[in-house]
PDB file of N, CA and C in Angstrom:
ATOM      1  N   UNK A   1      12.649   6.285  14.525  1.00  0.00           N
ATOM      2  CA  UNK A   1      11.471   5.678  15.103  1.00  0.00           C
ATOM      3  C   UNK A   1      10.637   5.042  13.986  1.00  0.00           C
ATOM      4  N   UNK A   2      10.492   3.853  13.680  1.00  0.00           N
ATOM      5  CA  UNK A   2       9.528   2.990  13.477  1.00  0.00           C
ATOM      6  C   UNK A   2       7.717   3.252  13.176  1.00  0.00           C
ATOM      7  N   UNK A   3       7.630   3.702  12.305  1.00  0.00           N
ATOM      8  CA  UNK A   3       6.169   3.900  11.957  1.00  0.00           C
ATOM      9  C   UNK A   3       4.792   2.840  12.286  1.00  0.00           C
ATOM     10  N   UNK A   4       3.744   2.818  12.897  1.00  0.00           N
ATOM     11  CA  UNK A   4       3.158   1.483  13.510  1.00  0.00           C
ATOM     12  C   UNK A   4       2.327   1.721  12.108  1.00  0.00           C
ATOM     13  N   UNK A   5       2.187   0.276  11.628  1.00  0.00           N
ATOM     14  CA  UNK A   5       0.868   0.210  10.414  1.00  0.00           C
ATOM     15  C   UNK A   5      -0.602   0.412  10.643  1.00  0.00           C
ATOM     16  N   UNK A   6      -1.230   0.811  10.076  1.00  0.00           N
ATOM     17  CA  UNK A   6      -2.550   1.479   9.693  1.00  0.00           C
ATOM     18  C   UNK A   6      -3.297   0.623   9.897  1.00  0.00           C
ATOM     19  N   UNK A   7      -3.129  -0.009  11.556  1.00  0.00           N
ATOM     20  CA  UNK A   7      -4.553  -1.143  11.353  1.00  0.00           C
ATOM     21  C   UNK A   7      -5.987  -0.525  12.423  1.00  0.00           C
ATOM     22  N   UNK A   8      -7.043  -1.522  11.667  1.00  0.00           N
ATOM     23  CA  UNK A   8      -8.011  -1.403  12.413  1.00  0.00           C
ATOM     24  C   UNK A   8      -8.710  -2.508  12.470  1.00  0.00           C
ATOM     25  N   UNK A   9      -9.562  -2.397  13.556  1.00  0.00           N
ATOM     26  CA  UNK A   9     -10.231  -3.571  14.329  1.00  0.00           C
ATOM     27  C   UNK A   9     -11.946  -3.443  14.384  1.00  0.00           C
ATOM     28  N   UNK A  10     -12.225  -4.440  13.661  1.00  0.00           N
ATOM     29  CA  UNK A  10     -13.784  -4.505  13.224  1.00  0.00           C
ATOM     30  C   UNK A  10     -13.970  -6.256  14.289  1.00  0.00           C
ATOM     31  N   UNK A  11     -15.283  -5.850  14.667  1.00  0.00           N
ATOM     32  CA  UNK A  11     -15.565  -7.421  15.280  1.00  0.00           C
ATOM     33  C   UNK A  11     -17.538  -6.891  14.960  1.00  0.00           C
ATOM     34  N   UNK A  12     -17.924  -7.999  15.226  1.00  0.00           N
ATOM     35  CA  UNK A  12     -18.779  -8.603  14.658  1.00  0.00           C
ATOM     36  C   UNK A  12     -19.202 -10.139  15.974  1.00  0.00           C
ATOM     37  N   UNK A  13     -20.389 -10.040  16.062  1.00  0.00           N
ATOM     38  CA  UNK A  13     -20.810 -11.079  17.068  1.00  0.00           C
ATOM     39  C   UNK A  13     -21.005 -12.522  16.138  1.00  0.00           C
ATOM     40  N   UNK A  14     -21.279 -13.715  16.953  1.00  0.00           N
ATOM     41  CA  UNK A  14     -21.305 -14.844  16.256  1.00  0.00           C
ATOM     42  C   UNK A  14     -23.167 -15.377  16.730  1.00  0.00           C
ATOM     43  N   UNK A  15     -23.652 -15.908  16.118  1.00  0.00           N
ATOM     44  CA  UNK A  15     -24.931 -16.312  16.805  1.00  0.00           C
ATOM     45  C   UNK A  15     -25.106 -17.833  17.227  1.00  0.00           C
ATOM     46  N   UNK A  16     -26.109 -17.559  17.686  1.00  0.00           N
ATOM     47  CA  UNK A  16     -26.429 -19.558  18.416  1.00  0.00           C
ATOM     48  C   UNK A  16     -26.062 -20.828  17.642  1.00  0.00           C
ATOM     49  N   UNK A  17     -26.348 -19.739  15.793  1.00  0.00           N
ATOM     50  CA  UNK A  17     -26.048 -20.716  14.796  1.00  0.00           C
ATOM     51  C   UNK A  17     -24.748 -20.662  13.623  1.00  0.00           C
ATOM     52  N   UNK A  18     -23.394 -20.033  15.141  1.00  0.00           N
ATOM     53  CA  UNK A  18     -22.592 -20.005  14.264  1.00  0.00           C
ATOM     54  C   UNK A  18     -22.745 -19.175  12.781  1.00  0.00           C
ATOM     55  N   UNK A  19     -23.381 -17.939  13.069  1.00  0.00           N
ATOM     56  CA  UNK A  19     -23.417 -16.859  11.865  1.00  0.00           C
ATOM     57  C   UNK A  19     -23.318 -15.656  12.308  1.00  0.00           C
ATOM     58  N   UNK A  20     -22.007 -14.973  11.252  1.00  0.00           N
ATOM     59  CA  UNK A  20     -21.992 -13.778  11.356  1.00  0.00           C
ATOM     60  C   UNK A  20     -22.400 -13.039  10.792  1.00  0.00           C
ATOM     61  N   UNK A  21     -22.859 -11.359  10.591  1.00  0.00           N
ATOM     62  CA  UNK A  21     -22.929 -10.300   9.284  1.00  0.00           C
ATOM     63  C   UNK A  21     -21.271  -9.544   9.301  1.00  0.00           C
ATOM     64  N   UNK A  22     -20.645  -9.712   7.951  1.00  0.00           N
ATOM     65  CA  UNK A  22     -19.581  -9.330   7.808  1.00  0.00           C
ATOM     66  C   UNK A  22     -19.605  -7.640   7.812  1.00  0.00           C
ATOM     67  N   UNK A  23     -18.654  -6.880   8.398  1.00  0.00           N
ATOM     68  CA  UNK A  23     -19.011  -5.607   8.465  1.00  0.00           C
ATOM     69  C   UNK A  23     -18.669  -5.308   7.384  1.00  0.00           C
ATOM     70  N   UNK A  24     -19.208  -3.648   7.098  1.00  0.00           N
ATOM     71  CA  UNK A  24     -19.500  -3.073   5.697  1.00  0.00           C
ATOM     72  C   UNK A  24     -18.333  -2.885   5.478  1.00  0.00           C
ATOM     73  N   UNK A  25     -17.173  -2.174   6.113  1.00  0.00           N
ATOM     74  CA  UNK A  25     -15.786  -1.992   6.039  1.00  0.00           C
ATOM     75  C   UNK A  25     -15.445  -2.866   5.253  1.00  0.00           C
ATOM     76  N   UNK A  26     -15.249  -4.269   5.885  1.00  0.00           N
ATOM     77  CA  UNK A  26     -14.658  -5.229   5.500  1.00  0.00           C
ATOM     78  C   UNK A  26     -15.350  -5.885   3.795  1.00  0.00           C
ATOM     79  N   UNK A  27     -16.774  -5.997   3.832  1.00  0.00           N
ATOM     80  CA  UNK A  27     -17.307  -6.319   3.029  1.00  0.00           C
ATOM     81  C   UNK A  27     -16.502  -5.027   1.640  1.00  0.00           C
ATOM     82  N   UNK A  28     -16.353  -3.695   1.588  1.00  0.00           N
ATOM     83  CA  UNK A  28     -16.067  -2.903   0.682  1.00  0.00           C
ATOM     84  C   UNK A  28     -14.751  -3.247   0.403  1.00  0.00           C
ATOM     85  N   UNK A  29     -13.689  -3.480   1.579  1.00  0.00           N
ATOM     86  CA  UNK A  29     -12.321  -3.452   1.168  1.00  0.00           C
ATOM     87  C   UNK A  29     -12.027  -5.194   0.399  1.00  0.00           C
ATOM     88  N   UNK A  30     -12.954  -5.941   0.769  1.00  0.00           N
ATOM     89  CA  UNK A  30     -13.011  -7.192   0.320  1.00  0.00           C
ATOM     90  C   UNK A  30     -13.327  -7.273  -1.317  1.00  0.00           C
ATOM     91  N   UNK A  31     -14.709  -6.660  -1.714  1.00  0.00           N
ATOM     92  CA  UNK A  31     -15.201  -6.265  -2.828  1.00  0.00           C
ATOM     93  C   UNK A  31     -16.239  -7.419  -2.782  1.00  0.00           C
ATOM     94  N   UNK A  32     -16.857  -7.570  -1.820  1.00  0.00           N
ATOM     95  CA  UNK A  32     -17.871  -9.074  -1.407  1.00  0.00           C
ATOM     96  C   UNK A  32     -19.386  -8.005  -1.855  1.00  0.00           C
ATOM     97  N   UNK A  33     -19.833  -9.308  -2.783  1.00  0.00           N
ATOM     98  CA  UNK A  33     -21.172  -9.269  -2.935  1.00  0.00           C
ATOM     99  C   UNK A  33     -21.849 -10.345  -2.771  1.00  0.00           C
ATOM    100  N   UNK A  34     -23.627 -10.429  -2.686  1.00  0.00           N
ATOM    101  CA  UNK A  34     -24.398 -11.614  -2.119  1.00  0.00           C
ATOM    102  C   UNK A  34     -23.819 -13.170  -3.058  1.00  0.00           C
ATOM    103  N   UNK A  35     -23.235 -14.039  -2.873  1.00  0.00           N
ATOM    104  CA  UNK A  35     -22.996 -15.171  -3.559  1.00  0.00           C
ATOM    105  C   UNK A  35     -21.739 -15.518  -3.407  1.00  0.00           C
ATOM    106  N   UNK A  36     -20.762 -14.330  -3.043  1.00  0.00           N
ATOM    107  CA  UNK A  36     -19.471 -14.498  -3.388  1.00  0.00           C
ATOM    108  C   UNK A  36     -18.950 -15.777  -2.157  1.00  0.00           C
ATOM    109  N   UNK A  37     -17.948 -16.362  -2.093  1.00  0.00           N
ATOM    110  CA  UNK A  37     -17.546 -17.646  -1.299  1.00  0.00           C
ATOM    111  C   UNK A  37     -16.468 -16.925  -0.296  1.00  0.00           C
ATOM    112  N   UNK A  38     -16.350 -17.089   1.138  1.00  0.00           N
ATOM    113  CA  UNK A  38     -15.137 -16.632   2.013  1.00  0.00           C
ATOM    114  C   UNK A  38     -14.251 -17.762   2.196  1.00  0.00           C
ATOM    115  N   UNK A  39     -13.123 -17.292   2.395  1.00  0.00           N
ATOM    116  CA  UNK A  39     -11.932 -18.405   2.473  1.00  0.00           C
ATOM    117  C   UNK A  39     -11.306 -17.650   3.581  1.00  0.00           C
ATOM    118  N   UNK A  40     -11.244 -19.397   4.643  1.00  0.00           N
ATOM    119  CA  UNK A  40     -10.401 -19.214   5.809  1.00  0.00           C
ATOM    120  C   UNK A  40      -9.167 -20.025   5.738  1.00  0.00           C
ATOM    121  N   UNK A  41      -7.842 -18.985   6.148  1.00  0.00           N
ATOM    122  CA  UNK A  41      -6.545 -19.597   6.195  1.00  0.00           C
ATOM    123  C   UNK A  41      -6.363 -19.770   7.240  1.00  0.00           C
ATOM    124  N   UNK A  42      -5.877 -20.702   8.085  1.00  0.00           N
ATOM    125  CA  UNK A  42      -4.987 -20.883   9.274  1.00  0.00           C
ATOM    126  C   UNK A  42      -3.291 -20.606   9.048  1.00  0.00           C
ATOM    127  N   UNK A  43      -3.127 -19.697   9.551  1.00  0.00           N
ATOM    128  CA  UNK A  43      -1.736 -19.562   9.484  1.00  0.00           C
ATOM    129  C   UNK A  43      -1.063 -19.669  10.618  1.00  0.00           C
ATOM    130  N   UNK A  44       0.419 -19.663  11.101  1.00  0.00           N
ATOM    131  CA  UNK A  44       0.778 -19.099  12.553  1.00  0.00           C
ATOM    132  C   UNK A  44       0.553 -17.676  12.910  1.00  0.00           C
ATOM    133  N   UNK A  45       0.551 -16.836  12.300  1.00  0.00           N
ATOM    134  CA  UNK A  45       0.065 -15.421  12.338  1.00  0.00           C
ATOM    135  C   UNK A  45      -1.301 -15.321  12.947  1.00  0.00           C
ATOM    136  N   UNK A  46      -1.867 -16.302  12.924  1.00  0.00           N
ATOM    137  CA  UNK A  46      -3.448 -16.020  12.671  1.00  0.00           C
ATOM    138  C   UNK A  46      -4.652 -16.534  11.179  1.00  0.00           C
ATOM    139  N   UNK A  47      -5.601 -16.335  11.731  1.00  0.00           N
ATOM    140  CA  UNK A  47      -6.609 -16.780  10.756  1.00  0.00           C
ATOM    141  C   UNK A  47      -6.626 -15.530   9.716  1.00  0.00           C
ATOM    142  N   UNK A  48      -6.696 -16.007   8.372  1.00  0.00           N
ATOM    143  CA  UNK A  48      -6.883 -15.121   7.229  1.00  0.00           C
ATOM    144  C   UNK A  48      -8.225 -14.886   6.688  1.00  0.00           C
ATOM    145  N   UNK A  49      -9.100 -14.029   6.196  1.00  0.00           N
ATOM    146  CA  UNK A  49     -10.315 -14.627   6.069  1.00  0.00           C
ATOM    147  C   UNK A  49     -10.401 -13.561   4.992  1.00  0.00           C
ATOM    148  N   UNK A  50     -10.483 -14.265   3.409  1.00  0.00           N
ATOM    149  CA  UNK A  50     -10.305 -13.301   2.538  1.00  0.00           C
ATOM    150  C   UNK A  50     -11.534 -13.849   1.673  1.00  0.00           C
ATOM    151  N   UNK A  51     -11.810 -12.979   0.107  1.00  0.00           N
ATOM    152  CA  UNK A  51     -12.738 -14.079  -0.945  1.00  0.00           C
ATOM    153  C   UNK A  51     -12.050 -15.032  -1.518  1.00  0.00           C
ATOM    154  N   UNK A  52     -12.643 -15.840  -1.637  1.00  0.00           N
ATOM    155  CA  UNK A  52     -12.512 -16.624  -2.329  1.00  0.00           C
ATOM    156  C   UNK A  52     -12.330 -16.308  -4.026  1.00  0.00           C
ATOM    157  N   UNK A  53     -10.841 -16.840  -4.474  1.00  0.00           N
ATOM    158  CA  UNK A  53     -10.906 -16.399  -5.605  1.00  0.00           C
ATOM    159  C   UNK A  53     -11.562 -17.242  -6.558  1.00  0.00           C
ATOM    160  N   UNK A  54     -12.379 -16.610  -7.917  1.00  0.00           N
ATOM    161  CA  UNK A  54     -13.078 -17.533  -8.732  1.00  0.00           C
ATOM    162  C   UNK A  54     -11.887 -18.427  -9.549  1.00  0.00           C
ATOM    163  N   UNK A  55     -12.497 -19.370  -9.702  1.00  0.00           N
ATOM    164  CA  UNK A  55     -11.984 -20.847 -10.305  1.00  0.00           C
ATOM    165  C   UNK A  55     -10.816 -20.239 -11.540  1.00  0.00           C
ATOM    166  N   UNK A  56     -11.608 -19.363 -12.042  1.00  0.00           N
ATOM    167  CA  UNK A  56     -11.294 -18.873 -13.872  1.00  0.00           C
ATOM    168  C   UNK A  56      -9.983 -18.119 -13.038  1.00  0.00           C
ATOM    169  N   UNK A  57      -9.787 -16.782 -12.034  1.00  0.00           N
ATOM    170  CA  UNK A  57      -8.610 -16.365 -11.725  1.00  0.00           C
ATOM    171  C   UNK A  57      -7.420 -17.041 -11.378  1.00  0.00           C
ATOM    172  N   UNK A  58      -8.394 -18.197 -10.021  1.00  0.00           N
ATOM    173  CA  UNK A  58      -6.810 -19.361  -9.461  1.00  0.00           C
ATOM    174  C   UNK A  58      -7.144 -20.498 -10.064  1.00  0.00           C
ATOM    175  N   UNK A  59      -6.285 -21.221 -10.875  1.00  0.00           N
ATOM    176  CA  UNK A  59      -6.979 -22.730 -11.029  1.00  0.00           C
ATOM    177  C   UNK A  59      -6.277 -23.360 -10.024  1.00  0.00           C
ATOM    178  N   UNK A  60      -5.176 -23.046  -8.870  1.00  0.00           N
ATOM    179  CA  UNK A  60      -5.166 -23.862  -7.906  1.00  0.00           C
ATOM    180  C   UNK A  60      -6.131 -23.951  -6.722  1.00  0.00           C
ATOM    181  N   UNK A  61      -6.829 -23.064  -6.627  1.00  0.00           N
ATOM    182  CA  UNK A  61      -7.914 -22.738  -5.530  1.00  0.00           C
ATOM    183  C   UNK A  61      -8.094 -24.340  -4.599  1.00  0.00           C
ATOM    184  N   UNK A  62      -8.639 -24.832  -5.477  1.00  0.00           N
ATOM    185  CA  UNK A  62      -8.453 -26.030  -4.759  1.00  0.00           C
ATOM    186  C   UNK A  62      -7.792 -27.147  -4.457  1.00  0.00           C
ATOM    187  N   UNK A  63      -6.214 -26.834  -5.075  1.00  0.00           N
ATOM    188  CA  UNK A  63      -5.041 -27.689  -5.077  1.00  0.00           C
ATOM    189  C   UNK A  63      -4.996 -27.671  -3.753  1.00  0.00           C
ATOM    190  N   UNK A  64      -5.100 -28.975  -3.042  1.00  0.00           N
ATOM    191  CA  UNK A  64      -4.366 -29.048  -1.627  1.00  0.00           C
ATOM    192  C   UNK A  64      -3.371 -29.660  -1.346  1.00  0.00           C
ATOM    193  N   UNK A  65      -2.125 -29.651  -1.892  1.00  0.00           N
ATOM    194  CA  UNK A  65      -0.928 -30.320  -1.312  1.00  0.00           C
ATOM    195  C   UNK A  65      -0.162 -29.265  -1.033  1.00  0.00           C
ATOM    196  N   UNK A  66      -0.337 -28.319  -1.555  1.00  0.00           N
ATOM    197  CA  UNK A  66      -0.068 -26.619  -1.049  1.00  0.00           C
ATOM    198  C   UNK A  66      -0.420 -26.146   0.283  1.00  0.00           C
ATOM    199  N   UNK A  67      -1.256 -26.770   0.805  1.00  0.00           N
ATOM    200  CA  UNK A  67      -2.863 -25.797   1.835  1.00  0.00           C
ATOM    201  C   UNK A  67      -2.078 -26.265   3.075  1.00  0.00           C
ATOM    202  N   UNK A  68      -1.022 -26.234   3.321  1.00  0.00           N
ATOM    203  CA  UNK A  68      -0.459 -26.310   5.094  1.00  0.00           C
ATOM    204  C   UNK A  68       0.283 -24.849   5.378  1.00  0.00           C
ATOM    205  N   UNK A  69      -0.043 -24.978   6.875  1.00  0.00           N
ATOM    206  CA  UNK A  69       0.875 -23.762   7.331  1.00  0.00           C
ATOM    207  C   UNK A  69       1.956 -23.802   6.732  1.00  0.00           C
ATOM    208  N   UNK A  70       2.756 -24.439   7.013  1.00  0.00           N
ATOM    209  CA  UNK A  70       4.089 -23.969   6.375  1.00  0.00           C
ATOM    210  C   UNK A  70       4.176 -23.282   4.756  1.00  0.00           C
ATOM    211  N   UNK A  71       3.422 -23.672   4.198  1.00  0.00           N
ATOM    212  CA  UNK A  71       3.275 -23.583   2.684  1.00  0.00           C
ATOM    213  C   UNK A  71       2.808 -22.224   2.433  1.00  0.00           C
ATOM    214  N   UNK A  72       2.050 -21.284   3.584  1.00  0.00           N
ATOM    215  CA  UNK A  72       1.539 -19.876   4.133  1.00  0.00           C
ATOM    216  C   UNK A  72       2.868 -19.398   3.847  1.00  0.00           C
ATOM    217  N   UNK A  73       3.431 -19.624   5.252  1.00  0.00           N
ATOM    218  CA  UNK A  73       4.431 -19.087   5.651  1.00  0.00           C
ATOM    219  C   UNK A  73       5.479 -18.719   4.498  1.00  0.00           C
ATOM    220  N   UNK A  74       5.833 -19.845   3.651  1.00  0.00           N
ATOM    221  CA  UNK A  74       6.825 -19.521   2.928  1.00  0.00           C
ATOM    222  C   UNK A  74       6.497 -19.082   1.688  1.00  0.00           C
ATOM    223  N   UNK A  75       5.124 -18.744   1.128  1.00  0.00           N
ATOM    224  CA  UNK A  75       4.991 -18.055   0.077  1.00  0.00           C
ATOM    225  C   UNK A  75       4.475 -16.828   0.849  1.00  0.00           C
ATOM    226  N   UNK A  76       4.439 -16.044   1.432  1.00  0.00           N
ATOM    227  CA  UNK A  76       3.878 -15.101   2.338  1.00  0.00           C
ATOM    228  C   UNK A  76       4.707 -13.887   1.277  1.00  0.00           C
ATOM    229  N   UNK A  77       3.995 -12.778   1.007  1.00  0.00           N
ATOM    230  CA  UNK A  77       5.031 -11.748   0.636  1.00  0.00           C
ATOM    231  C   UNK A  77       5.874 -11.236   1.926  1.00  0.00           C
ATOM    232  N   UNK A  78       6.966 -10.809   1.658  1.00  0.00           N
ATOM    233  CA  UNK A  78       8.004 -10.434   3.028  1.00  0.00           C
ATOM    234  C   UNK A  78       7.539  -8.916   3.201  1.00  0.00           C
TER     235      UNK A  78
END
């Protein structure tokens, strides 16, 4: 038998002006403090919504000939 993974489910409301408060969970396992930048992936899986890594860690951060689904998909760890 197949072990199910360790997930959990945090939600968070959206307001009139399109703003959320990120929950504390998420904010700790993230390592998000006031300034830090969020990055949204579209994948087929679903939306990714991680930090943004600083410039000095990725210098591709903002390479986009990379930034398509497919390009997710196939660097994805298996």
């Amino acid at each position: 038998m197949a072990s199910r993974p360790d997930v959990r489910v945090v939600t968070s409301k959206l307001t009139s002006k399109a703003q959320t408060v990120v929950p504390r969970i998420i904010r700790e396992r993230l390592g998000l403090r006031p300034g830090d930048t969020l990055r949204y992936r579209i994948t087929r899986a679903g939306i990714v919504i991680d930090r943004r890594p600083d410039r000095e860690d990725d210098p591709f951060v903002e390479f986009a000939e990379w930034a398509g689904a497919e390009d997710d998909e196939a660097f994805e760890d298996p």
